[in-house]
N, C-alpha and C. Protein backbone atom coordinates (compact mmCIF):
# COMPACT_ATOMS: atom_id res chain seq x y z
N UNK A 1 8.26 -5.58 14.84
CA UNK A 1 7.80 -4.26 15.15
C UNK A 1 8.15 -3.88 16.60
N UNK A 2 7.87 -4.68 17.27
CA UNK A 2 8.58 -3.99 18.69
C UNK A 2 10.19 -4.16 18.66
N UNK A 3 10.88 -4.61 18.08
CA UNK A 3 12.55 -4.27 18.50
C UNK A 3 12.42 -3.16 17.72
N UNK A 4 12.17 -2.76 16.85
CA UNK A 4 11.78 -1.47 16.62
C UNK A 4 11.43 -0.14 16.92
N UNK A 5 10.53 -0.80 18.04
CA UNK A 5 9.68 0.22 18.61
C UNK A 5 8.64 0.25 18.37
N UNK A 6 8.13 0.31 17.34
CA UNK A 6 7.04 0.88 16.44
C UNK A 6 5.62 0.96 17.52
N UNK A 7 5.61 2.10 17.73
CA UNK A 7 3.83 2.10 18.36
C UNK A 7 2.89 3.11 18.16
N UNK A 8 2.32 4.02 18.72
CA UNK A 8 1.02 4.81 18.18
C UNK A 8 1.84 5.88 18.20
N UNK A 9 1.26 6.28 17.07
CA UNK A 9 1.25 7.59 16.26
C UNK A 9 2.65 7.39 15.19
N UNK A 10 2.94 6.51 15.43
CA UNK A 10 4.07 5.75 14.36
C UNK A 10 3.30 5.48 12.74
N UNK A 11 3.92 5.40 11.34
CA UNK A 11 3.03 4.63 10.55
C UNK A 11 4.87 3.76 10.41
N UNK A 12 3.81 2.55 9.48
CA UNK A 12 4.66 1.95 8.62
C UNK A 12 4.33 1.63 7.69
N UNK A 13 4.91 1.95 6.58
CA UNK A 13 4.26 1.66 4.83
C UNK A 13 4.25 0.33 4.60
N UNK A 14 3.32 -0.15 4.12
CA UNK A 14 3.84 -1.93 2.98
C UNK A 14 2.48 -1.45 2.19
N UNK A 15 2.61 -2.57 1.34
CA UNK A 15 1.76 -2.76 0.17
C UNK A 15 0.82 -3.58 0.19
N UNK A 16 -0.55 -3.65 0.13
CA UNK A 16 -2.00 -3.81 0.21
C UNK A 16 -1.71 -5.79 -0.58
N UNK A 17 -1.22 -5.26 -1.14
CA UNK A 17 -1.01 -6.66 -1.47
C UNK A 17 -0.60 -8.13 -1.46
N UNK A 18 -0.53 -8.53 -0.20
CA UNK A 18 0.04 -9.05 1.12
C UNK A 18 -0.80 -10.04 1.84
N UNK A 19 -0.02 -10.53 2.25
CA UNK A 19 -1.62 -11.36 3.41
C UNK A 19 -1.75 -10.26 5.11
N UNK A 20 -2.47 -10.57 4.98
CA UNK A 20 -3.04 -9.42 6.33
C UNK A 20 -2.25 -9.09 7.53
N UNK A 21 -1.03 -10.53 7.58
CA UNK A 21 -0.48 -10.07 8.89
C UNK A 21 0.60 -9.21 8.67
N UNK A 22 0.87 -9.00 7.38
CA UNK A 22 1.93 -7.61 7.10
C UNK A 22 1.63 -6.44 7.65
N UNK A 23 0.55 -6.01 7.58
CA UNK A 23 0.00 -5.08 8.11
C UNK A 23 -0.01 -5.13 9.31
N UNK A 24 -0.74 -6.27 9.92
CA UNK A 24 -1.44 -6.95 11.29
C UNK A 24 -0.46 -6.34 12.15
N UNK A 25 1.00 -6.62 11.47
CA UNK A 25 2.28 -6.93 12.84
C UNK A 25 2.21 -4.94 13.42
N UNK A 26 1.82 -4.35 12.50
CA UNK A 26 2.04 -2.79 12.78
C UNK A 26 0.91 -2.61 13.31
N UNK A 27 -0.15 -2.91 13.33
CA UNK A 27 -1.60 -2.64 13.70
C UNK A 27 -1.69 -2.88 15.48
N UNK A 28 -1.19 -4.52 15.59
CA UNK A 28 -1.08 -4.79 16.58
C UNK A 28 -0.28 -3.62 17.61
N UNK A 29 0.71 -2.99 17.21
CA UNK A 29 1.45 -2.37 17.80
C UNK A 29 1.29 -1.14 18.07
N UNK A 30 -0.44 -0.61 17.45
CA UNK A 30 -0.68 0.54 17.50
C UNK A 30 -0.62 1.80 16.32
N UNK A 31 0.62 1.41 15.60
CA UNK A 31 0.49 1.98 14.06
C UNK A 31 -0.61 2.07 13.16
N UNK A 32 -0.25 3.07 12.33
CA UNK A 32 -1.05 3.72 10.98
C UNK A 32 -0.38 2.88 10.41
N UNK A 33 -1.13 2.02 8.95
CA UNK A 33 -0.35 1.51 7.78
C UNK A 33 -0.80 2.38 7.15
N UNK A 34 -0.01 2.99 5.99
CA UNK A 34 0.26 3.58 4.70
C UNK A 34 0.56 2.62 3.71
N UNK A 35 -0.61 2.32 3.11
CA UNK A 35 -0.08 1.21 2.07
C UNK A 35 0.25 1.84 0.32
N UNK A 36 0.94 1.86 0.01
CA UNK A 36 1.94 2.01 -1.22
C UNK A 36 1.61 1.48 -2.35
N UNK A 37 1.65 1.74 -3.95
CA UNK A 37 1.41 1.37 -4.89
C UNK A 37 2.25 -0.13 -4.43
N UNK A 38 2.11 -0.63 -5.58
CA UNK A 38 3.15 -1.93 -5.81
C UNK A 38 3.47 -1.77 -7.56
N UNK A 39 4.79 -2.25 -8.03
CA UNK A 39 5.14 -2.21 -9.26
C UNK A 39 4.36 -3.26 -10.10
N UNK A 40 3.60 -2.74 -11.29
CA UNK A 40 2.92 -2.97 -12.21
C UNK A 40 3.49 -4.80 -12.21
N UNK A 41 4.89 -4.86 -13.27
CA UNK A 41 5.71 -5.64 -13.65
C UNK A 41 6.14 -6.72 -12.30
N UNK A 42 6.50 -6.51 -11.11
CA UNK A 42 6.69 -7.41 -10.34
C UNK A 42 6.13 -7.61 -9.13
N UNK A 43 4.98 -6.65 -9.30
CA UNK A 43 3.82 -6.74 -8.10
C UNK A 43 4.37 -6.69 -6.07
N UNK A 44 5.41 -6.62 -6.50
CA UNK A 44 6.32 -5.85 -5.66
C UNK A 44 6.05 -4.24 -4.84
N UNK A 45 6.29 -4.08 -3.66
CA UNK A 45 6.23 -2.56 -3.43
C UNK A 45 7.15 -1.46 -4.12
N UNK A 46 6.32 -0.59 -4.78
CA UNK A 46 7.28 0.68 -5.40
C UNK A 46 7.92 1.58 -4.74
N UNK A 47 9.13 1.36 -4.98
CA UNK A 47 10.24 1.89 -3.94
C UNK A 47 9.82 3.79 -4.11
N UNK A 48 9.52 4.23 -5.83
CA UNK A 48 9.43 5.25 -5.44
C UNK A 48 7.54 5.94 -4.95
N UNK A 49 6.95 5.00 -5.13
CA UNK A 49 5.64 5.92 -4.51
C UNK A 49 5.86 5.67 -2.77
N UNK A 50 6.79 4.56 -2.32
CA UNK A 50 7.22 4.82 -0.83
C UNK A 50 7.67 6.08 -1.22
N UNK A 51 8.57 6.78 -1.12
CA UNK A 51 9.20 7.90 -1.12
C UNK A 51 8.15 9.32 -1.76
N UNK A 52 7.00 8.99 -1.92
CA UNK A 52 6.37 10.08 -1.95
C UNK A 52 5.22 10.04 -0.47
N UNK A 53 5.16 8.67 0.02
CA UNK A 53 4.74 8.33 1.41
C UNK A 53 5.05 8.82 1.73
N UNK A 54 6.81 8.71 2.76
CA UNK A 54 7.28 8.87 3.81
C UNK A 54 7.14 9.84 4.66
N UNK A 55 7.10 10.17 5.46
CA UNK A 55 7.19 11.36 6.87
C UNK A 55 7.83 11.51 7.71
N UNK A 56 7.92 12.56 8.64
CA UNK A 56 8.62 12.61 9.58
C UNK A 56 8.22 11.03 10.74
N UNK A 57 6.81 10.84 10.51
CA UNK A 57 6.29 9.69 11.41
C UNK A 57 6.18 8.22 10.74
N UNK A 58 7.18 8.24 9.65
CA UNK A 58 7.12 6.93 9.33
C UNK A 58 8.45 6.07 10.20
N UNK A 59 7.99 5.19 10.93
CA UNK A 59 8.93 4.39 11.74
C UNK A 59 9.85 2.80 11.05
N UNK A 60 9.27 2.43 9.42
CA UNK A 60 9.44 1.74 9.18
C UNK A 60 8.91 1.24 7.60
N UNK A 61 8.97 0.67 6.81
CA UNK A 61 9.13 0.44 5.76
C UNK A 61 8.83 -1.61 5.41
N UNK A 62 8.19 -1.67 4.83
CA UNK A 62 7.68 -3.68 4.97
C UNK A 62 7.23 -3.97 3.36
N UNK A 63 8.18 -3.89 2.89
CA UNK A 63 8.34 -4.53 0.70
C UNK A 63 8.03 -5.70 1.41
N UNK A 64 7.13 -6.62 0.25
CA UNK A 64 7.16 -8.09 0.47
C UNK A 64 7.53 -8.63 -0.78
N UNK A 65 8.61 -9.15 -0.90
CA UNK A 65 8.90 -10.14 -1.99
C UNK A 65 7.89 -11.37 -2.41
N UNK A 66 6.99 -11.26 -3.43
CA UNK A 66 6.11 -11.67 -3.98
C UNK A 66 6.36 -12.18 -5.03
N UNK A 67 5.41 -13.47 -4.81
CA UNK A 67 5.12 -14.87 -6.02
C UNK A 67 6.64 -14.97 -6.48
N UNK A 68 7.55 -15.34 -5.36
CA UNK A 68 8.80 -15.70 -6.01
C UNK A 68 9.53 -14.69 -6.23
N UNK A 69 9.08 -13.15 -6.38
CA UNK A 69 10.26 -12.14 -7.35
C UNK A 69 10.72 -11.80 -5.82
N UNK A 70 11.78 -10.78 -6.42
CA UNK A 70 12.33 -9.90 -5.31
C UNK A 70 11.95 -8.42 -5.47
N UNK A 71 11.93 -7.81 -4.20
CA UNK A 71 11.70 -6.76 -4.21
C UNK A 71 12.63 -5.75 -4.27
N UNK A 72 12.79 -4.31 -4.74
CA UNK A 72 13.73 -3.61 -5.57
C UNK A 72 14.94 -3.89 -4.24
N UNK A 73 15.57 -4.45 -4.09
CA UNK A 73 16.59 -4.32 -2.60
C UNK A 73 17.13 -3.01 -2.64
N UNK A 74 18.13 -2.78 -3.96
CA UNK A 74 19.11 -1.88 -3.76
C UNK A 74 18.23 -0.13 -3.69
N UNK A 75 17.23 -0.30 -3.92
CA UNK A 75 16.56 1.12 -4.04
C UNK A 75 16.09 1.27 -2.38
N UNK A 76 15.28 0.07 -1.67
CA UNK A 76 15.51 0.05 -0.81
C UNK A 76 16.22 0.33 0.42
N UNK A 77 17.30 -0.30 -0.12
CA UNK A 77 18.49 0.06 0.68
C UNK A 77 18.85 1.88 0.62
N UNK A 78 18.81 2.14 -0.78
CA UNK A 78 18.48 3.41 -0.99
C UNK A 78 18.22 4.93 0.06
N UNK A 79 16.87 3.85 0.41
CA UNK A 79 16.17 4.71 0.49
C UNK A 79 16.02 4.97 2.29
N UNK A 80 16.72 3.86 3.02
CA UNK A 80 17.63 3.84 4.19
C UNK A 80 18.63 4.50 4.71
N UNK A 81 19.38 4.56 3.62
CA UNK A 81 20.82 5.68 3.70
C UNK A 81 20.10 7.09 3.42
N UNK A 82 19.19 7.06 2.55
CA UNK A 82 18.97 8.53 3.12
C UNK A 82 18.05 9.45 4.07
N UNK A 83 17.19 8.42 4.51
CA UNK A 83 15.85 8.39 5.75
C UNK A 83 16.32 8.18 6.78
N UNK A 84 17.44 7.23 6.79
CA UNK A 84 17.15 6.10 8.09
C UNK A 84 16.36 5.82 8.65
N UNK A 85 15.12 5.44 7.85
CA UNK A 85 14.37 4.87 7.95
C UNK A 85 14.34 3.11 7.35
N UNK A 86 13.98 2.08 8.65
CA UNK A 86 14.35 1.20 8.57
C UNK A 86 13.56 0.27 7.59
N UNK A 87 14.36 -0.94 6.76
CA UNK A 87 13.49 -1.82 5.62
C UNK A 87 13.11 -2.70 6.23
N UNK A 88 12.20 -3.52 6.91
CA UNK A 88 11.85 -4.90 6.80
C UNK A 88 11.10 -5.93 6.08
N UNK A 89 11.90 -6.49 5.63
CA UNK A 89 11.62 -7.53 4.04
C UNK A 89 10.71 -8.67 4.64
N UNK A 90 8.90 -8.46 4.27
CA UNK A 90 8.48 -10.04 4.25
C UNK A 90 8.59 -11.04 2.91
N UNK A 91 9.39 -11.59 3.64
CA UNK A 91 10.10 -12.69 2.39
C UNK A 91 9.12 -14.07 2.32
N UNK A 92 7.76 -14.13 3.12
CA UNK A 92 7.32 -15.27 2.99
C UNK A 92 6.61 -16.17 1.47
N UNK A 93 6.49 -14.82 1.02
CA UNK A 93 6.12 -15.39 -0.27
C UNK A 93 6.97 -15.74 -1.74
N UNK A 94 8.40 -15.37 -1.07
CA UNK A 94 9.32 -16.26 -2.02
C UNK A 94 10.52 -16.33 -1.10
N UNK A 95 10.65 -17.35 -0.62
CA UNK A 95 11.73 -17.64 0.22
C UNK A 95 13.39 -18.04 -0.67
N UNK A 96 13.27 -18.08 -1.94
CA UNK A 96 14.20 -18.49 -2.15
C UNK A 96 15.04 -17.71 -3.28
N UNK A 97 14.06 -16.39 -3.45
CA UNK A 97 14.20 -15.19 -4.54
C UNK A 97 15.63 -14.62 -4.32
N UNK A 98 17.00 -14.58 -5.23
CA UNK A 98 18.01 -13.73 -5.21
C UNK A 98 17.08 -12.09 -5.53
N UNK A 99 18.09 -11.43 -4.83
CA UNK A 99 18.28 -9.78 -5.15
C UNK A 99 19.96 -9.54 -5.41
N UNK A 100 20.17 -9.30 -7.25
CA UNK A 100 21.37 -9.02 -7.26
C UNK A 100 22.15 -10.54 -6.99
N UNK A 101 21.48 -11.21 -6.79
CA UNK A 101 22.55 -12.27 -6.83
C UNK A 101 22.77 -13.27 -5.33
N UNK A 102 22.15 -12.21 -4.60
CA UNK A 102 22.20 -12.48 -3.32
C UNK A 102 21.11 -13.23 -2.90
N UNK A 103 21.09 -14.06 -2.02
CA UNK A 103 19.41 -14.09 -0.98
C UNK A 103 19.10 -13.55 -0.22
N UNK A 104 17.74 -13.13 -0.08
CA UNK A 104 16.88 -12.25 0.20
C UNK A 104 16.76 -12.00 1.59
N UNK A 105 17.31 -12.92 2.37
CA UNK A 105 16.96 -13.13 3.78
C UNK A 105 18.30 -12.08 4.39
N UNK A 106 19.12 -11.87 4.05
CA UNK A 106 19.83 -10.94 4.46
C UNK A 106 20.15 -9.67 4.52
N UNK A 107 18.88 -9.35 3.48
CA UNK A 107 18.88 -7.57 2.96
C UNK A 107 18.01 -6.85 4.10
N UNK A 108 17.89 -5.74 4.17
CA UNK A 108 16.80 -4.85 5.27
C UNK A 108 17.86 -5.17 6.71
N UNK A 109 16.60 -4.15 7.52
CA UNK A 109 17.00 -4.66 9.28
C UNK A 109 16.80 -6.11 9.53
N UNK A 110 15.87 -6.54 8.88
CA UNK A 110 15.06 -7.69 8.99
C UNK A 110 14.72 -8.77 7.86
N UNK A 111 14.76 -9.98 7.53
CA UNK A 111 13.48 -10.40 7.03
C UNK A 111 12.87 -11.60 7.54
């Protein structure tokens, strides 16, 4: 959150469903969290109820790849190219999850 920037009056979305320091890392920094449905099926953040979030004051974006799955990457990515608004992937809860084929640790600004 700080190479970022991210500080007050900033939000950043993730999903409630998380361990606390997902949030924590934006809190610390002064941010609003906006926390986001998560998908039914992979308990994942929903790429599109982010996109009924977003704002002019959203500084950032935090899907956590959960119990192993991956989180939607390419909608993600998506949803970057047309915000530029930045993804950062907490990957701690499946470190070893492909997206597309890929690993996970390389998708977003971050993970």
């Amino acid at each position: 959150m700080m190479a970022l920037e991210v500080g007050p009056g900033d939000e950043v979305i993730t999903t409630p469903l998380t361990f606390v320091c997902t949030a924590g890392c934006a809190v610390a920094r002064g941010a609003r969290v906006v926390f986001a449905d998560v998908d039914p099926e992979t308990l994942c953040l929903d790429p599109d109820d982010v996109l009924r979030r977003l704002t002019p004051r959203t500084k950032t974006i935090i899907p956590v790849h959960f119990s192993g799955l991956a989180a939607d990457c390419d909608r993600f990515d998506s949803i970057t190219r047309e915000s530029t608004v930045p993804v950062v992937y907490d990957a701690a809860h499946a470190v070893t999850a492909k997206c597309e084929g890929r690993p996970i640790g390389g998708r977003g600004k971050a993970s």
